[in-house]
PDB file of N, CA and C in Angstrom:
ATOM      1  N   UNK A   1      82.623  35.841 125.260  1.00  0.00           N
ATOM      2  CA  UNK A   1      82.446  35.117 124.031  1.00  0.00           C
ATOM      3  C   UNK A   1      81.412  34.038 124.134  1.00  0.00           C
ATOM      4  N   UNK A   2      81.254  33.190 125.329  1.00  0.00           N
ATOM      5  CA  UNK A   2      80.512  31.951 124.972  1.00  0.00           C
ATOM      6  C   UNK A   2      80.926  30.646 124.668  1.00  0.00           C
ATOM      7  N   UNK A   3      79.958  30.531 124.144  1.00  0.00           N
ATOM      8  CA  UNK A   3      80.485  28.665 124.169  1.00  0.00           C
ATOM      9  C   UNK A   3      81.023  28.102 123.001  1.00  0.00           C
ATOM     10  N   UNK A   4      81.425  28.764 122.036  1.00  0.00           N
ATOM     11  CA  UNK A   4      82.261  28.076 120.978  1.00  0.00           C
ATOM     12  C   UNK A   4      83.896  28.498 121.456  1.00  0.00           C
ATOM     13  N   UNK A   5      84.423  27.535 121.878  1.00  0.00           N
ATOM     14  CA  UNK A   5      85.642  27.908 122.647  1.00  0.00           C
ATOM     15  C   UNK A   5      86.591  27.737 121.562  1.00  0.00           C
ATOM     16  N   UNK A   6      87.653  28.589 121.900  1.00  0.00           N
ATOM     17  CA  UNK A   6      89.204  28.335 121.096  1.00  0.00           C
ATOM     18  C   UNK A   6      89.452  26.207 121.141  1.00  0.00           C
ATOM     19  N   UNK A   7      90.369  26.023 120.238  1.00  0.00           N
ATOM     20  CA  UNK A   7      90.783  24.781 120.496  1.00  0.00           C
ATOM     21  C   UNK A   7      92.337  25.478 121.815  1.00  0.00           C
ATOM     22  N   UNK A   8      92.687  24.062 122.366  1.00  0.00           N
ATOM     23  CA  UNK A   8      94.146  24.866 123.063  1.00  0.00           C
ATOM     24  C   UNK A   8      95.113  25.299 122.424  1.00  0.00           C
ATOM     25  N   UNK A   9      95.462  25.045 121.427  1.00  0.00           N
ATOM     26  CA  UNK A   9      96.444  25.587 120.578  1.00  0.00           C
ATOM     27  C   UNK A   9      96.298  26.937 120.104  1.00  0.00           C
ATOM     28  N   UNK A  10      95.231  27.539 120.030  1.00  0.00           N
ATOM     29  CA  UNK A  10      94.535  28.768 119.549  1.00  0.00           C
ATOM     30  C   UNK A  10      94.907  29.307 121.008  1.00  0.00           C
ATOM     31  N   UNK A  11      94.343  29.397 121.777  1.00  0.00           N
ATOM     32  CA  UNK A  11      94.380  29.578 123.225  1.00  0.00           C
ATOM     33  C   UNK A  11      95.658  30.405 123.330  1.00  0.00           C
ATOM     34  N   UNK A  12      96.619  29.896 123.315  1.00  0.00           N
ATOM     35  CA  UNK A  12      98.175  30.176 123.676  1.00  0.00           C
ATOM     36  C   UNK A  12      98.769  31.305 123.091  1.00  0.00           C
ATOM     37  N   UNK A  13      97.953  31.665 122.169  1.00  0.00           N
ATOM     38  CA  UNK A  13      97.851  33.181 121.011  1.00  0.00           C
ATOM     39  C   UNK A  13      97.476  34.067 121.016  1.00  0.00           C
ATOM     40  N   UNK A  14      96.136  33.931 122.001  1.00  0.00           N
ATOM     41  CA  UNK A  14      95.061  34.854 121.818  1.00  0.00           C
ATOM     42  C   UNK A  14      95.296  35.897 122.524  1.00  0.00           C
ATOM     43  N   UNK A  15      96.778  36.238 122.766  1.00  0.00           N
ATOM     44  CA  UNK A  15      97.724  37.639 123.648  1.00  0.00           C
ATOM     45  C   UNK A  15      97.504  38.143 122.278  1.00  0.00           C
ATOM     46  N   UNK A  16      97.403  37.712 120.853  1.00  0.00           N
ATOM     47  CA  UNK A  16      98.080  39.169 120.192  1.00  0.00           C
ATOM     48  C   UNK A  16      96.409  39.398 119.349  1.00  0.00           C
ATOM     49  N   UNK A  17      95.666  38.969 120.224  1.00  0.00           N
ATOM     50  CA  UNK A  17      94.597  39.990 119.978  1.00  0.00           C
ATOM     51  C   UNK A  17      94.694  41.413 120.496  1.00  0.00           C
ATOM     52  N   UNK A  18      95.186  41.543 121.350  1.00  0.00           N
ATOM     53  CA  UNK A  18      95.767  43.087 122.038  1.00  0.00           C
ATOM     54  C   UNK A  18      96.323  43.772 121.267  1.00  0.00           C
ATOM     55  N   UNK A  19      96.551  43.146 119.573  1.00  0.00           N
ATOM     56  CA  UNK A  19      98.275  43.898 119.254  1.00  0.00           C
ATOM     57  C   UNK A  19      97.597  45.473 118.914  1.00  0.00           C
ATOM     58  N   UNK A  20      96.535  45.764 118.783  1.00  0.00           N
ATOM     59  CA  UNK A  20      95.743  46.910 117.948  1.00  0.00           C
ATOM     60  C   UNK A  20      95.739  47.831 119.244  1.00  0.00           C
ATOM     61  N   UNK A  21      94.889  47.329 120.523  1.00  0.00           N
ATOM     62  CA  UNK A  21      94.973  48.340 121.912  1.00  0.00           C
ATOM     63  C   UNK A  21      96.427  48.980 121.873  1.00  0.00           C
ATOM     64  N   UNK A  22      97.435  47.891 122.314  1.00  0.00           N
ATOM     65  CA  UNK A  22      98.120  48.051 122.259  1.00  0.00           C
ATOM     66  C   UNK A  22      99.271  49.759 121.562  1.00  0.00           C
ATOM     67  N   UNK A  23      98.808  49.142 120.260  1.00  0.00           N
ATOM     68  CA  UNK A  23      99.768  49.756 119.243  1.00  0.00           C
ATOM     69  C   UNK A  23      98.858  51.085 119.712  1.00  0.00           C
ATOM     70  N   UNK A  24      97.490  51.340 119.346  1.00  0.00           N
ATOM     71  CA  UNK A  24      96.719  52.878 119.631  1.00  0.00           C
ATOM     72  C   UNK A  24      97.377  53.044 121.067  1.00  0.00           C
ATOM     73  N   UNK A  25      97.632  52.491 122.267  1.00  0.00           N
ATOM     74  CA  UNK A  25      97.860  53.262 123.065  1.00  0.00           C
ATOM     75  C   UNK A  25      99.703  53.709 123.043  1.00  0.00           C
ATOM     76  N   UNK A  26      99.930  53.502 122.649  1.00  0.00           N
ATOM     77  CA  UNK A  26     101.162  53.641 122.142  1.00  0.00           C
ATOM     78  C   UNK A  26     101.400  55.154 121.518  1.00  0.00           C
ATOM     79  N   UNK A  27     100.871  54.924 121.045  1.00  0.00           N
ATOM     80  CA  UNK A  27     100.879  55.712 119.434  1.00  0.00           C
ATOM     81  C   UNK A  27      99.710  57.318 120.551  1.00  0.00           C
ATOM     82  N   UNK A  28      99.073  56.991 121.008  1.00  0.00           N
ATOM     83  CA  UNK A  28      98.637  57.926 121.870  1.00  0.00           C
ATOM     84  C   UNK A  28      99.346  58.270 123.047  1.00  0.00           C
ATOM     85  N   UNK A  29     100.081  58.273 123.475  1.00  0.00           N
ATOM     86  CA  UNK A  29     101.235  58.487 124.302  1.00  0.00           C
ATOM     87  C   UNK A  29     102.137  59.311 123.439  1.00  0.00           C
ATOM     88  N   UNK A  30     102.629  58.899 122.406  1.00  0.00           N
ATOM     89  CA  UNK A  30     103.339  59.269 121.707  1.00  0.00           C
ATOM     90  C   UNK A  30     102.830  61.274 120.793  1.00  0.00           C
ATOM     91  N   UNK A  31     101.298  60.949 120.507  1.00  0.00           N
ATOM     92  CA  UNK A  31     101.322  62.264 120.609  1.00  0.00           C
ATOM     93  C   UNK A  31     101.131  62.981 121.860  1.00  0.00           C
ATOM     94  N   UNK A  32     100.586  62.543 123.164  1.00  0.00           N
ATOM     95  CA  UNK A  32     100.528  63.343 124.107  1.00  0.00           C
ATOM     96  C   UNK A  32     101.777  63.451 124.260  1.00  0.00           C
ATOM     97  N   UNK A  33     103.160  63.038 124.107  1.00  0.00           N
ATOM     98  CA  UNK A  33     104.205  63.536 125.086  1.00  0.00           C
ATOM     99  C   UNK A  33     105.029  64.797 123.922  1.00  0.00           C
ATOM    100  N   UNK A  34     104.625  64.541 122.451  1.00  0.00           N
ATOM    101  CA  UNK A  34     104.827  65.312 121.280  1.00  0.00           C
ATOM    102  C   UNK A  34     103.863  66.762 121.508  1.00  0.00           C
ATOM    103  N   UNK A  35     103.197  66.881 122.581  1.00  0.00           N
ATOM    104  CA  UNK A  35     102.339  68.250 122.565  1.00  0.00           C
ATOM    105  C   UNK A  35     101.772  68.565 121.135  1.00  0.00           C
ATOM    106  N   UNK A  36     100.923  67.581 120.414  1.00  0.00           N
ATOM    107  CA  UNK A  36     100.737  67.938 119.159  1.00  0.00           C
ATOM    108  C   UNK A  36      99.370  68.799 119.065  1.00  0.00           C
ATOM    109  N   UNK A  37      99.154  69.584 118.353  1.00  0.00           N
ATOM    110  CA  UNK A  37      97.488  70.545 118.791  1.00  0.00           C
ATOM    111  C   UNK A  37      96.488  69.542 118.245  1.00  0.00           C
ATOM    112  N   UNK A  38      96.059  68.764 118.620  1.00  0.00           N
ATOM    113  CA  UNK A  38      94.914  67.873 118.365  1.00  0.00           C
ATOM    114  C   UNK A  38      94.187  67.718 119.156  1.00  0.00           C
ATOM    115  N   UNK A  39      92.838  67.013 118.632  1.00  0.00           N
ATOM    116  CA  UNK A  39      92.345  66.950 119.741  1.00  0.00           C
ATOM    117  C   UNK A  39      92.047  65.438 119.527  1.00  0.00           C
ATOM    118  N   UNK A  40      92.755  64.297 120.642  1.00  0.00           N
ATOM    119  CA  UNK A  40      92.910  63.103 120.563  1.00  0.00           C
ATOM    120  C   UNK A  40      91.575  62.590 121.330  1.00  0.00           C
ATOM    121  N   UNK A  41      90.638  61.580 120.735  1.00  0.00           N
ATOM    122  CA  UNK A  41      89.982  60.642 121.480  1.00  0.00           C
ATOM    123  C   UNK A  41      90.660  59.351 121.319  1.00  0.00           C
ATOM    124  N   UNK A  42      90.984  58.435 122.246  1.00  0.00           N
ATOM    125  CA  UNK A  42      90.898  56.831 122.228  1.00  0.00           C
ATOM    126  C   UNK A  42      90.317  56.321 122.789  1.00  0.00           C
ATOM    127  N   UNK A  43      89.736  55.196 121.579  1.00  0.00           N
ATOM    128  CA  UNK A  43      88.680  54.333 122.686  1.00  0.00           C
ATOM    129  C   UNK A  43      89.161  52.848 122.462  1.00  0.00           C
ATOM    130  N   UNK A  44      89.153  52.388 123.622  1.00  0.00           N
ATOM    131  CA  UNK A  44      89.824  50.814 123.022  1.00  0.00           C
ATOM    132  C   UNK A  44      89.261  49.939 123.439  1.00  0.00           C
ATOM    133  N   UNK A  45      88.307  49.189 122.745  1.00  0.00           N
ATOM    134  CA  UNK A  45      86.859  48.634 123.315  1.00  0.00           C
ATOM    135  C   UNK A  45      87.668  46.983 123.274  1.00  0.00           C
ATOM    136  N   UNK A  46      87.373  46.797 124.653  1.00  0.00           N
ATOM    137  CA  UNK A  46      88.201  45.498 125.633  1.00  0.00           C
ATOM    138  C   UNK A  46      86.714  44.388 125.990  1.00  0.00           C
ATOM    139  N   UNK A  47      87.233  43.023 125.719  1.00  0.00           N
ATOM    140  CA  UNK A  47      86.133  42.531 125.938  1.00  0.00           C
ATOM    141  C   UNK A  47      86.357  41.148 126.652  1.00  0.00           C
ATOM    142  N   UNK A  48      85.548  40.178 127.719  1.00  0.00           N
ATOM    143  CA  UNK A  48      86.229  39.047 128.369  1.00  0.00           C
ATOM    144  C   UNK A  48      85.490  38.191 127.349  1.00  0.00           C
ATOM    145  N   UNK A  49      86.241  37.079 126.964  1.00  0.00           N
ATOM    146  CA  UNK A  49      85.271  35.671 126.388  1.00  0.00           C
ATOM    147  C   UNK A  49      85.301  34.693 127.463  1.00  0.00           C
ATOM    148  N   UNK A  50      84.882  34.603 128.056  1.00  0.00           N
ATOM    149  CA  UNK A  50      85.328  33.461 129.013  1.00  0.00           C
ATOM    150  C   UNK A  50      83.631  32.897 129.533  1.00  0.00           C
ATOM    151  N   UNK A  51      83.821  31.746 129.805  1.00  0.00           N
ATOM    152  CA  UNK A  51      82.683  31.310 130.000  1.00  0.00           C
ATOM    153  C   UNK A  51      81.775  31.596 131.236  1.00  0.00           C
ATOM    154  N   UNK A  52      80.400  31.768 131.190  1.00  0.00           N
ATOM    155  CA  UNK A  52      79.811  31.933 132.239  1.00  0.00           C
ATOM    156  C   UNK A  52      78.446  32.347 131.703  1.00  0.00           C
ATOM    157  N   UNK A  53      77.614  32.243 133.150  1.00  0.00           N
ATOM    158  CA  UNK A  53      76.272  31.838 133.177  1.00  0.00           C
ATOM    159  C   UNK A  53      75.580  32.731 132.195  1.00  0.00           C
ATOM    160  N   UNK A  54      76.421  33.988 131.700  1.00  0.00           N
ATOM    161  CA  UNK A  54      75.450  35.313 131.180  1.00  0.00           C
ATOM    162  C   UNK A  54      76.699  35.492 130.193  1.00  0.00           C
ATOM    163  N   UNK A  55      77.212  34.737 129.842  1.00  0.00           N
ATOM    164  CA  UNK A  55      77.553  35.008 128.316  1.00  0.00           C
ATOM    165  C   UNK A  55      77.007  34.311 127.387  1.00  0.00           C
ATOM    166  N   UNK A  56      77.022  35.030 125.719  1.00  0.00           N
ATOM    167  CA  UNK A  56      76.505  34.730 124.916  1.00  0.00           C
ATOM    168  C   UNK A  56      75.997  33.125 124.299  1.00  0.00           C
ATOM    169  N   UNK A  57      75.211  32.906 123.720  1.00  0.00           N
ATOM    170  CA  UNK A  57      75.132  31.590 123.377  1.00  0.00           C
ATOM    171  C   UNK A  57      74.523  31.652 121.593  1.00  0.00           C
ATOM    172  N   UNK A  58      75.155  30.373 120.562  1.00  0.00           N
ATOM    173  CA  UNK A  58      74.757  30.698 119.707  1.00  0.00           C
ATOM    174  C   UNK A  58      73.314  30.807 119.407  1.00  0.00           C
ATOM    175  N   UNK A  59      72.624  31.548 118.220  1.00  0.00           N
ATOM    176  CA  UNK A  59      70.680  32.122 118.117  1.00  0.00           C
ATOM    177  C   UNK A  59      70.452  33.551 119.189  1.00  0.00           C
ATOM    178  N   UNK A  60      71.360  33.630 120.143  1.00  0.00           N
ATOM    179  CA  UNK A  60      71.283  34.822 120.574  1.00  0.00           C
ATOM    180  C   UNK A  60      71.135  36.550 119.735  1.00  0.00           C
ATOM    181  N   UNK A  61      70.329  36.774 120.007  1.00  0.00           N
ATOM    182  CA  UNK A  61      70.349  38.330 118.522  1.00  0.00           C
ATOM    183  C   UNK A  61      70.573  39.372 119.815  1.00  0.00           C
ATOM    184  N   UNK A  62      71.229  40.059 119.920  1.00  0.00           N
ATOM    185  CA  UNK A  62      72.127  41.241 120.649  1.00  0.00           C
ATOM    186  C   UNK A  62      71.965  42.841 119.969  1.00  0.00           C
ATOM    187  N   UNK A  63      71.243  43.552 120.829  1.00  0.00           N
ATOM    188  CA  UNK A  63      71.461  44.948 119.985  1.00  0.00           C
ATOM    189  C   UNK A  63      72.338  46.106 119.859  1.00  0.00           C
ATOM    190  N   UNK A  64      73.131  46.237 118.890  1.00  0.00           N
ATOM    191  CA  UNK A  64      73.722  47.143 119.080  1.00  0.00           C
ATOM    192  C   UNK A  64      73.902  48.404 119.071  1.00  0.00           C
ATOM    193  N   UNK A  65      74.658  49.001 119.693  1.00  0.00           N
ATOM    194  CA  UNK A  65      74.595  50.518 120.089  1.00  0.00           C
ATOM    195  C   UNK A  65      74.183  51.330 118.595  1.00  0.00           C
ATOM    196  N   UNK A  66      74.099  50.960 117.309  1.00  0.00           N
ATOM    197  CA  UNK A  66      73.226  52.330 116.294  1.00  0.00           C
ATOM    198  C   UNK A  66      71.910  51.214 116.470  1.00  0.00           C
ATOM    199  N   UNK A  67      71.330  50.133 116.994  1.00  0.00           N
ATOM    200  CA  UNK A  67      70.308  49.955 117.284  1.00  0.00           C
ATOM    201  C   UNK A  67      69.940  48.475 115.986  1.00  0.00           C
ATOM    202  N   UNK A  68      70.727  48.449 115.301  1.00  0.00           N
ATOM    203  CA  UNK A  68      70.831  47.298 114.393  1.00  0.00           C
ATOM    204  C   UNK A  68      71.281  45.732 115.073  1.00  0.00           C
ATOM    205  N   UNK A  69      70.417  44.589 114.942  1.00  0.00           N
ATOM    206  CA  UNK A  69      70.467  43.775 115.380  1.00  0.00           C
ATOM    207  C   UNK A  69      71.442  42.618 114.816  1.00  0.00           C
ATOM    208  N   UNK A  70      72.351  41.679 115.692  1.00  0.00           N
ATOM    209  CA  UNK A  70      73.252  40.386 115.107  1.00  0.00           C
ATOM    210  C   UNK A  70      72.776  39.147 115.760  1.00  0.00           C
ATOM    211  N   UNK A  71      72.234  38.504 115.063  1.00  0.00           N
ATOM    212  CA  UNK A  71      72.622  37.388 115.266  1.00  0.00           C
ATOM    213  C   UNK A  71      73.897  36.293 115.827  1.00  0.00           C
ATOM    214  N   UNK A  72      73.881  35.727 117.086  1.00  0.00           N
ATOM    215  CA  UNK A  72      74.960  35.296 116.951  1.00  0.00           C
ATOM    216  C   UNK A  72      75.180  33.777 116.693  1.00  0.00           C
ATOM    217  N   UNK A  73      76.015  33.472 115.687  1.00  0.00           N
ATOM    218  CA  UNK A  73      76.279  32.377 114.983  1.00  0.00           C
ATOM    219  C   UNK A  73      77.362  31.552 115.471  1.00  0.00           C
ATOM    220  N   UNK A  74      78.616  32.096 115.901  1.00  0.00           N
ATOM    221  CA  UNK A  74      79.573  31.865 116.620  1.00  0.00           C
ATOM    222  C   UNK A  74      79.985  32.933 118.013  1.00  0.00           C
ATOM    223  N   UNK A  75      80.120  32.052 119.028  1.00  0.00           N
ATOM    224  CA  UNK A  75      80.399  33.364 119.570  1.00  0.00           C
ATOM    225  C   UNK A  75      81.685  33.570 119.978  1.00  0.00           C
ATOM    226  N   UNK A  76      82.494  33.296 119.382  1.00  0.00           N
ATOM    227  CA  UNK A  76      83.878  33.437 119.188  1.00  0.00           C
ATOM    228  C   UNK A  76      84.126  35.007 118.435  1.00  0.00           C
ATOM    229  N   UNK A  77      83.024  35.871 118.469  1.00  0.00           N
ATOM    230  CA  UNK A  77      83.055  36.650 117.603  1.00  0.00           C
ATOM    231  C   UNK A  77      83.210  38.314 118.283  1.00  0.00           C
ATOM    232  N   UNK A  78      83.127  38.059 119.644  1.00  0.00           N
ATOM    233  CA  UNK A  78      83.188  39.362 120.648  1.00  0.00           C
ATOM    234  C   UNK A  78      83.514  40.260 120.354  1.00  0.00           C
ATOM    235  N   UNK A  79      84.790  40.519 120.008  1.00  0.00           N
ATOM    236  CA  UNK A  79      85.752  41.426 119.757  1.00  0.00           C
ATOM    237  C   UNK A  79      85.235  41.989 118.440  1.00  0.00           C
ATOM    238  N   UNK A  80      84.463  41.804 117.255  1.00  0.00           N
ATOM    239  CA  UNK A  80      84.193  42.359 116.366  1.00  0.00           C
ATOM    240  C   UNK A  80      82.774  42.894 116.752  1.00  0.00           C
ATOM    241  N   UNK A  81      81.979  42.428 117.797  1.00  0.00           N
ATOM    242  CA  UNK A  81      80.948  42.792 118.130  1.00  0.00           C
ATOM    243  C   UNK A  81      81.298  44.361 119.113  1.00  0.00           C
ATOM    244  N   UNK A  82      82.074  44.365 120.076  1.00  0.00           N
ATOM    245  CA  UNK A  82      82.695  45.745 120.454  1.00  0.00           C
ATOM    246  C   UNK A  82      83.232  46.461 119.796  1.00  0.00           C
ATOM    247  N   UNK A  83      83.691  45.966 118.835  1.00  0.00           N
ATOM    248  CA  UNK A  83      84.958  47.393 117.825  1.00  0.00           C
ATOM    249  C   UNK A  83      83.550  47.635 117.163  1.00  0.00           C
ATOM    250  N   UNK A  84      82.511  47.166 116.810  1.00  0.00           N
ATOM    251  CA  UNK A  84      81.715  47.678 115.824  1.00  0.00           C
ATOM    252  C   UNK A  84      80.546  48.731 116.123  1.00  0.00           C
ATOM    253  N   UNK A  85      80.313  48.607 117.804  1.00  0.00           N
ATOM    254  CA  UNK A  85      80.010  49.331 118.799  1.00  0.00           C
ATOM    255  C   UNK A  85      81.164  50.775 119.236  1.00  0.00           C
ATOM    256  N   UNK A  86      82.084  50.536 119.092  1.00  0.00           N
ATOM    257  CA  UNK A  86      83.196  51.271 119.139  1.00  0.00           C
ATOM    258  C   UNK A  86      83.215  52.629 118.056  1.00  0.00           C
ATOM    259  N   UNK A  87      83.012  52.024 116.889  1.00  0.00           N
ATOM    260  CA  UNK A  87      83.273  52.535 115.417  1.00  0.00           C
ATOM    261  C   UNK A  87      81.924  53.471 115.518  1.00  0.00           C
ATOM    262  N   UNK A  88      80.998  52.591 115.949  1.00  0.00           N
ATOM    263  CA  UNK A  88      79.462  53.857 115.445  1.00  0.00           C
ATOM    264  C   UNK A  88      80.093  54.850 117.172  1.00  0.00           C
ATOM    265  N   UNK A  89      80.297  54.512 118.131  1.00  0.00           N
ATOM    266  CA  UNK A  89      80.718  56.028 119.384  1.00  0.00           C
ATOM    267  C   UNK A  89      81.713  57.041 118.396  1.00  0.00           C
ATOM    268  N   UNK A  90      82.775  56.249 117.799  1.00  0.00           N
ATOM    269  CA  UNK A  90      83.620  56.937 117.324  1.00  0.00           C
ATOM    270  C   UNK A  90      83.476  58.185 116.430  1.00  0.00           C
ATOM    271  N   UNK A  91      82.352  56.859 115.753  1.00  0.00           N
ATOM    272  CA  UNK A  91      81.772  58.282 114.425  1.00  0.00           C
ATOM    273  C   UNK A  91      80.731  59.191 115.115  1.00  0.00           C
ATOM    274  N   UNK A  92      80.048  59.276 116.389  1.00  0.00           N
ATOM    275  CA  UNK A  92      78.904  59.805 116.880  1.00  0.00           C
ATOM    276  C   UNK A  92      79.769  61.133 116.500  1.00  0.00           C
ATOM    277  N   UNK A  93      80.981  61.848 116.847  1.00  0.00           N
ATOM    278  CA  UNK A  93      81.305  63.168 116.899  1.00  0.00           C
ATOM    279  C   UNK A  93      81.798  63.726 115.603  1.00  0.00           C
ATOM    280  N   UNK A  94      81.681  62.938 114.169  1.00  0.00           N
ATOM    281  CA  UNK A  94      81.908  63.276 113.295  1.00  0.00           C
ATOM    282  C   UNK A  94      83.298  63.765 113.022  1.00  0.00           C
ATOM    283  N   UNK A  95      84.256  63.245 113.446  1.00  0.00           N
ATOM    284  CA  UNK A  95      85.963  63.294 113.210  1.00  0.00           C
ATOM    285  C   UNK A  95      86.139  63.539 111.953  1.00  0.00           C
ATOM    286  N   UNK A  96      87.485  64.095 111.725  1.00  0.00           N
ATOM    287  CA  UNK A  96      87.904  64.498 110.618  1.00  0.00           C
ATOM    288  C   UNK A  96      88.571  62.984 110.388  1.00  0.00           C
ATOM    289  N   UNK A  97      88.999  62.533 111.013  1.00  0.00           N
ATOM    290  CA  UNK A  97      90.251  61.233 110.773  1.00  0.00           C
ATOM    291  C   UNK A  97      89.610  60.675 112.019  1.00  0.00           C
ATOM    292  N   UNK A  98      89.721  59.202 111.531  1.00  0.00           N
ATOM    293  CA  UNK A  98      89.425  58.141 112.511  1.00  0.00           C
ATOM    294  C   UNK A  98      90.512  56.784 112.068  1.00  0.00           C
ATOM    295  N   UNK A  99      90.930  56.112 112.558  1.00  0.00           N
ATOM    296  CA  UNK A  99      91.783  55.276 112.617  1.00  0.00           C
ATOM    297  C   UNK A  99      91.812  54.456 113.748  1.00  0.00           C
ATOM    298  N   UNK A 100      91.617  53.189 112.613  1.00  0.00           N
ATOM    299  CA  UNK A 100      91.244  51.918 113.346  1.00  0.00           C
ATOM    300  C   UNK A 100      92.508  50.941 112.985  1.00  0.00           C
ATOM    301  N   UNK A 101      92.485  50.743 114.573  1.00  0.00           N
ATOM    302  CA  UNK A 101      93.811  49.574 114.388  1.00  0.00           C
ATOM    303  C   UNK A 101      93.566  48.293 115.080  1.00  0.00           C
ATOM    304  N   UNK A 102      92.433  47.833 114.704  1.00  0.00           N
ATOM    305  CA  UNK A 102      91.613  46.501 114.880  1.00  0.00           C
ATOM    306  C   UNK A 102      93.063  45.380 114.563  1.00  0.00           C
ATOM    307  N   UNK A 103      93.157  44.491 115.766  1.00  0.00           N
ATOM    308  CA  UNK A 103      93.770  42.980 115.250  1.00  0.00           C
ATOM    309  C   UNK A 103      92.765  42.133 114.879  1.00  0.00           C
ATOM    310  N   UNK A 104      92.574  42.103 113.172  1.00  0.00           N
ATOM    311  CA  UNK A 104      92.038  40.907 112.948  1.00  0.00           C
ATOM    312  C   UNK A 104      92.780  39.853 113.203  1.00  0.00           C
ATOM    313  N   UNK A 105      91.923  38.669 113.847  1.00  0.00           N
ATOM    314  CA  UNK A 105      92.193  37.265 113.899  1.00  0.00           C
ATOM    315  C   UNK A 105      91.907  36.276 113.234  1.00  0.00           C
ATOM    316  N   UNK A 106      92.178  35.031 112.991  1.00  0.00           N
ATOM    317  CA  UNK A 106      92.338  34.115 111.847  1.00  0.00           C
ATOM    318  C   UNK A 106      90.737  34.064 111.321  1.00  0.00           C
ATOM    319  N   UNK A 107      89.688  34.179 112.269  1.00  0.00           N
ATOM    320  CA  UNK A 107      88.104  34.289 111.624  1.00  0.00           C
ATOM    321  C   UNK A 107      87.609  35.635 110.728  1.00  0.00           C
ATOM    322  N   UNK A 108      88.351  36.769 111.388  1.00  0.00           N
ATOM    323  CA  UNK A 108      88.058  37.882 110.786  1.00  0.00           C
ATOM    324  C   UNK A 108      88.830  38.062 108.938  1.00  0.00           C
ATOM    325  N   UNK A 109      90.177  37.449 109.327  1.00  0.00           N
ATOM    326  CA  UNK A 109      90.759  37.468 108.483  1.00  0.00           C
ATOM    327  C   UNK A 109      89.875  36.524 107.178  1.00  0.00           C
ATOM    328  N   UNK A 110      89.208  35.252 107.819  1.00  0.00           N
ATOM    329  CA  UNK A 110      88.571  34.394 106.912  1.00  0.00           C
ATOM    330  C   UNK A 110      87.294  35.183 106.234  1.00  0.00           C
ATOM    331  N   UNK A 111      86.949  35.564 106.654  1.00  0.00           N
ATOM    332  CA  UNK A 111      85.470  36.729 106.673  1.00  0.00           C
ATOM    333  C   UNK A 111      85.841  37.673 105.551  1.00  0.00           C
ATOM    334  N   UNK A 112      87.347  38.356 105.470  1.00  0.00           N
ATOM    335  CA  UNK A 112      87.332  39.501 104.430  1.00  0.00           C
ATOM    336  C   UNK A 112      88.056  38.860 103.146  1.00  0.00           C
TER     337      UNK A 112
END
């Protein structure tokens, strides 16, 4: 993530950013042990925020995997920067059904 850090109170929460991995791997278990005829991909795009010499900083522009460029403004923003990287792999194979079980967090939530 970079240098716009959680306050500590935020901090103590930021376990149920997982709740989405989570729940897909779940839920993928659940049809592998159901032998269902599908054909299952999961991808569960995991990301560290933590500070250091080669993480992001805000004015940073980052390219992403369909090749479209972000700006970064906050970089508290990681996790939407991988699922969105995630979403264009996902769609590369043209699925019939795709299902996203993204945990938005209190910024994402502010955003929609």
């Amino acid at each position: 993530g970079g240098l716009d850090i959680k306050p500590a109170a935020a901090m103590l929460t930021m376990k149920k950013d997982m709740g989405g991995a989570a729940h897909v791997l779940g839920l993928a278990a659940m049809v592998m042990d159901a032998k269902l005829p599908v054909r299952l991909r999961v991808l569960v795009p995991a990301v560290e925020n933590a500070i250091s010499g080669d993480a992001f900083r805000p004015g940073d522009v980052l390219v992403a995997r369909n090749g479209k460029t972000t700006e970064i403004g906050n970089t508290d923003a990681e996790g939407r920067l991988v699922l969105a990287d995630a979403l264009v792999e996902a769609c590369s194979e043209a699925p019939d059904l795709l299902v996203d079980c993204a945990t938005l967090t209190g910024a994402g939530r502010g955003a929609l």
